[in-house]
Protein backbone atom coordinates (compact mmCIF):
# COMPACT_ATOMS: atom_id res chain seq x y z
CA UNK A 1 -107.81 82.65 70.45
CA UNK A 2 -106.27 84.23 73.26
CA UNK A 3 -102.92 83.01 74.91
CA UNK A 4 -105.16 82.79 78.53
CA UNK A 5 -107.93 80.80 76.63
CA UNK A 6 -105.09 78.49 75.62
CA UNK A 7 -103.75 78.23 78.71
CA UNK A 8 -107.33 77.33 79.99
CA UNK A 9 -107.79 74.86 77.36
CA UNK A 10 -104.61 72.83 78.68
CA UNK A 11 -105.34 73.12 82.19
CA UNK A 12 -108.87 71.65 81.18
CA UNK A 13 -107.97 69.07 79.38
CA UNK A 14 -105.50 67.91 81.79
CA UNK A 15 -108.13 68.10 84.72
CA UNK A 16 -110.75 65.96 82.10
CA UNK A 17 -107.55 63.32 82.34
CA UNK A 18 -107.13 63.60 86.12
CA UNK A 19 -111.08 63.01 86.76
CA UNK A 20 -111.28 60.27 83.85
CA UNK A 21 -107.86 58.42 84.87
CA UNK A 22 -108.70 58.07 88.74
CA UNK A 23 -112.66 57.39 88.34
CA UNK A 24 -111.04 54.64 85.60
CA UNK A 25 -109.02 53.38 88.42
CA UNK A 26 -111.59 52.84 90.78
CA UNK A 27 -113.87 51.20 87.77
CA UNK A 28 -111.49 48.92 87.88
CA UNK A 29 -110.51 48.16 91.26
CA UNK A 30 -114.49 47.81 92.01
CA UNK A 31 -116.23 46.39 88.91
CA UNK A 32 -113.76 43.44 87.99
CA UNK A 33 -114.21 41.79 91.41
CA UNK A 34 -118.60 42.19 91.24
CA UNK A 35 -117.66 40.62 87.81
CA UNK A 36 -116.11 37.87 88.89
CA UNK A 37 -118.57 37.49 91.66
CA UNK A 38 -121.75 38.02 89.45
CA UNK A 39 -119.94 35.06 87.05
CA UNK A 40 -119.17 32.60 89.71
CA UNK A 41 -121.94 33.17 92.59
CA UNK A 42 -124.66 32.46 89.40
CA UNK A 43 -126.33 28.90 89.27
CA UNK A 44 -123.19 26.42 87.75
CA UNK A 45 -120.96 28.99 89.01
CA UNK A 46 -117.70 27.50 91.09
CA UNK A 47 -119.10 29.45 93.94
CA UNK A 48 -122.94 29.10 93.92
CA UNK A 49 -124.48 31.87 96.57
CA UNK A 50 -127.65 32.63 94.29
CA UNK A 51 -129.37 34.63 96.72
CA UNK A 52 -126.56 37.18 96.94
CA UNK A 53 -126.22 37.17 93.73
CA UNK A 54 -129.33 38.31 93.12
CA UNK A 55 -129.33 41.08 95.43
CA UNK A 56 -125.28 41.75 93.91
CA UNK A 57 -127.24 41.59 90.60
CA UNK A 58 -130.05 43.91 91.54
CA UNK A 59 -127.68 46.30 92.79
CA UNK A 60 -125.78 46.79 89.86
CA UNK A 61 -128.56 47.16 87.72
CA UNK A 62 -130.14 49.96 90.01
CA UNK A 63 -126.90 52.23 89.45
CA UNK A 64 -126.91 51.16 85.85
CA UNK A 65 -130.45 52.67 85.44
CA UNK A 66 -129.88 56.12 87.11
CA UNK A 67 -128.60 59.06 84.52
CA UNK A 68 -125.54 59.79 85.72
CA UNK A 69 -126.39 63.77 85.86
CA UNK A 70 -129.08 62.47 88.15
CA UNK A 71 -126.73 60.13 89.70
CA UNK A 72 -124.36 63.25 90.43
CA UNK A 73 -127.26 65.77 92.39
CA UNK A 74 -127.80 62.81 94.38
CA UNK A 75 -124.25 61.46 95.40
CA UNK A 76 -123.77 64.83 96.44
CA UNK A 77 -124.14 64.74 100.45
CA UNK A 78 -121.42 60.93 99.70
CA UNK A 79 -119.35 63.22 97.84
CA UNK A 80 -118.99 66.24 100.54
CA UNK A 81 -118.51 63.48 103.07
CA UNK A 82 -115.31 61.78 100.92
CA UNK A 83 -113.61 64.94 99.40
CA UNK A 84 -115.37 67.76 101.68
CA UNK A 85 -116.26 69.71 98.67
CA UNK A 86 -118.94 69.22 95.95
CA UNK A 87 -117.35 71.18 93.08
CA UNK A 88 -113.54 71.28 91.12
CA UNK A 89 -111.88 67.66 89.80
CA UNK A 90 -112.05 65.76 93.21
CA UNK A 91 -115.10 66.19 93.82
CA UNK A 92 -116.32 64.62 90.50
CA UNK A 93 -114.43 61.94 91.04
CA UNK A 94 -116.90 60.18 93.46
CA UNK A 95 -120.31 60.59 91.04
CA UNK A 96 -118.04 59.07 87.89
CA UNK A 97 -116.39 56.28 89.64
CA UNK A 98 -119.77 54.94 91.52
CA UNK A 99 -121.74 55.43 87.89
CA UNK A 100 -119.12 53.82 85.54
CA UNK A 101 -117.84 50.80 88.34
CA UNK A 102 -121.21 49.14 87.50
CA UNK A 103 -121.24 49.69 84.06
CA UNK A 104 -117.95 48.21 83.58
CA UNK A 105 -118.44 45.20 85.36
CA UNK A 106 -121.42 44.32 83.40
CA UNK A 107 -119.28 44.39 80.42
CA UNK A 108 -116.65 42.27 82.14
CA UNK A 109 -119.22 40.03 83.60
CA UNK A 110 -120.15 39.49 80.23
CA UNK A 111 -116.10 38.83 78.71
CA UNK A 112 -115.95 36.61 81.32
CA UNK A 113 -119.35 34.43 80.97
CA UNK A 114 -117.98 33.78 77.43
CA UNK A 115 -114.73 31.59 78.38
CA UNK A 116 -115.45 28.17 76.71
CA UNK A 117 -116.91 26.20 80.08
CA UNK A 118 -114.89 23.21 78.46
CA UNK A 119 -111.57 24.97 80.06
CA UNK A 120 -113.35 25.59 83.41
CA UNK A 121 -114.27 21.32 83.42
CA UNK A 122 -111.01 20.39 82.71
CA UNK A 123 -109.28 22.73 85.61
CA UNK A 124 -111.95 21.38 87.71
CA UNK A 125 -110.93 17.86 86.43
CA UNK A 126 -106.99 17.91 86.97
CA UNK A 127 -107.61 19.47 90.67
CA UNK A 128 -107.37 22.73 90.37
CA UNK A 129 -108.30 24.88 93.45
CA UNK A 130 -111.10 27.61 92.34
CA UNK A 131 -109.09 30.57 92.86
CA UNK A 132 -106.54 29.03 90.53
CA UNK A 133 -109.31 28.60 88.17
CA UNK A 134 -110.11 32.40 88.54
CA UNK A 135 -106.71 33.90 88.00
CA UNK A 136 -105.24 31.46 85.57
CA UNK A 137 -108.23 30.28 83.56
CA UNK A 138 -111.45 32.86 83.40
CA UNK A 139 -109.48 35.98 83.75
CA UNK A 140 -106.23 35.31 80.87
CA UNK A 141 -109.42 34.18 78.80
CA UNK A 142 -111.06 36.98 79.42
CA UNK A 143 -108.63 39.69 78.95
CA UNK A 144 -109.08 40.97 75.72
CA UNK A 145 -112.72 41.16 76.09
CA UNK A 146 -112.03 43.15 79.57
CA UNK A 147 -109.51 45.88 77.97
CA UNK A 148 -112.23 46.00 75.22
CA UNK A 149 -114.71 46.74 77.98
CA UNK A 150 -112.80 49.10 79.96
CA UNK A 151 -112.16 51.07 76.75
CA UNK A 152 -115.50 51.18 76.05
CA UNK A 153 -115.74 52.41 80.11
CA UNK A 154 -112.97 54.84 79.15
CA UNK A 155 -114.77 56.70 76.58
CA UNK A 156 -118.47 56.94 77.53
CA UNK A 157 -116.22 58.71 81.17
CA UNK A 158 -114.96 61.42 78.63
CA UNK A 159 -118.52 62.03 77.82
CA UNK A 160 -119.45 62.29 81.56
CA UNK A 161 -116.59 64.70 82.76
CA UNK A 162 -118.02 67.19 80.21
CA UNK A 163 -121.33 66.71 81.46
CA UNK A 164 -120.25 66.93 85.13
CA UNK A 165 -118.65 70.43 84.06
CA UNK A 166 -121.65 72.03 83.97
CA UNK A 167 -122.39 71.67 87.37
CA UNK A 168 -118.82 72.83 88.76
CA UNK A 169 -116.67 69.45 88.07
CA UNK A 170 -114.43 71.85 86.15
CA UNK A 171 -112.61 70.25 82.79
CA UNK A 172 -113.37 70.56 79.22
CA UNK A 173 -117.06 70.80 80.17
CA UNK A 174 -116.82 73.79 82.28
CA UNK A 175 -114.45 75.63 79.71
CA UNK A 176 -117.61 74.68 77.09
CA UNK A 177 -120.07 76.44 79.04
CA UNK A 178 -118.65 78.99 80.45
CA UNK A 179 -116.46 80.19 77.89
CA UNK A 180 -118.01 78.79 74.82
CA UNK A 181 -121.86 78.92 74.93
CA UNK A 182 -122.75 81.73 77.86
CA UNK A 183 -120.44 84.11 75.71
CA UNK A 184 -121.78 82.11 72.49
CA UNK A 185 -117.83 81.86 71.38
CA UNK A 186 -117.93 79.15 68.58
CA UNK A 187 -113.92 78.87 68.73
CA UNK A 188 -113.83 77.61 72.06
CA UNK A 189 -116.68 75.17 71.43
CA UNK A 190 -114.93 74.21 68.76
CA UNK A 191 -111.58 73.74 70.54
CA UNK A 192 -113.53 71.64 73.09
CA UNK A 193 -115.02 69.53 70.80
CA UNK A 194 -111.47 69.13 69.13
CA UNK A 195 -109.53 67.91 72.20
CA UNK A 196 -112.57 65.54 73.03
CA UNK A 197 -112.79 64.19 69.80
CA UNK A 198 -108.76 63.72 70.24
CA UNK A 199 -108.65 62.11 73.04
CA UNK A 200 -111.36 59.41 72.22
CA UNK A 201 -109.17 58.45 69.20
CA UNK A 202 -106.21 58.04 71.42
CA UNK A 203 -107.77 55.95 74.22
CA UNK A 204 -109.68 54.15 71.22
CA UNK A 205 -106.58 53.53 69.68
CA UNK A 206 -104.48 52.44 72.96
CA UNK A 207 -107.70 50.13 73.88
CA UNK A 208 -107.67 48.44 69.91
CA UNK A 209 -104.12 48.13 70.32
CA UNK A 210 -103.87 45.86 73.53
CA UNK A 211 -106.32 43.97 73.00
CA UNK A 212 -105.01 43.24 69.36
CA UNK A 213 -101.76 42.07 70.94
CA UNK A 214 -103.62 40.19 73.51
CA UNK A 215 -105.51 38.50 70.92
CA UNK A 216 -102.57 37.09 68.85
CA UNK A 217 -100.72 35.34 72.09
């Protein structure tokens, strides 16, 4: 392999990081609050708005359903309008931040809905204000289950930048088509597959790790 391929290979893998670390971010930022609202706006919730969260719910499950290579053609008037561009990292940003905010805060809805409800009565019993009961009840309960999740969120992202490389996103993906199968170069395939395979273990590993420590508090 040449020393430019290898040089390509870096940059790639570093722009796979940029798009997965920033959409990540914004999975965060936007599906933990829907999760807490799905979990407490619900019938029995500590604040009941079922008709919202119905149409929160139905939402959500509408972005879930599209495939995100779908999901990217049609975000892509949204994502000219935010980055002014429709190809490179940025630009691929938008499609896997709006396609993996609802998937993670399914999975945190779901972290959350299992916190024993006996802990919820008894902050409700000694006077605790709900918000209190948010931030020092369901979501310290919850937190291994949610850095589960968002590893989970992590990885299947990985798998996304690749596929948003071959439509321009740039990353690993692109470096796999272009390079690798339009000049049907194995090695670089290969390589591709290599650092993707890599970088799952790590975030895998990172993920396990937290919520390990989390666990045994």
């Amino acid at each position: 392999m040449s020393p430019q391929m290898i040089d390509r290979l870096w940059q790639a893998g570093l722009d796979t990081l940029v798009m997965v670390g920033a959409s990540a971010g914004i999975a965060v930022l936007g599906g933990l609050p829907l999760a807490l609202f799905l979990v407490t706006s619900g019938p029995g919730g500590i604040f009941p708005a079922p008709r919202t969260n119905r149409m929160v719910g139905t939402l959500v499950n509408g972005f879930r359903a599209v495939p995100f290579i779908v999901l990217l053609v049609a975000l892509i008037p949204f994502t000219r309008l935010v980055t002014g561009t429709t190809i490179g990292v940025w630009a691929a940003i938008v499609p896997l931040a709006v396609s993996a905010t609802p998937f993670f805060a399914r999975i945190a809805e779901v972290s959350l809905r299992e916190v024993d409800a006996g802990l919820v009565e008894a902050a409700q019993s000694i006077g605790c204000r709900r918000r209190h009961i948010l931030i020092h009840v369901l979501l310290p309960e919850a937190l291994p289950g949610i850095v589960g999740g968002f590893t989970i969120t992590v990885v299947s992202m990985i798998g996304a930048s690749a596929m948003a490389g071959a439509v321009g996103a740039g990353g690993l993906g692109d470096v796999a088509i272009r390079y690798g199968y339009q000049r049907f170069d194995t090695t670089v395939m290969a390589a591709v597959i290599a650092i993707l395979v890599a970088i799952v273990c790590l975030v895998q590993l990172v993920g396990d790790t937290v919520v390990r420590r989390l666990t045994a508090r």
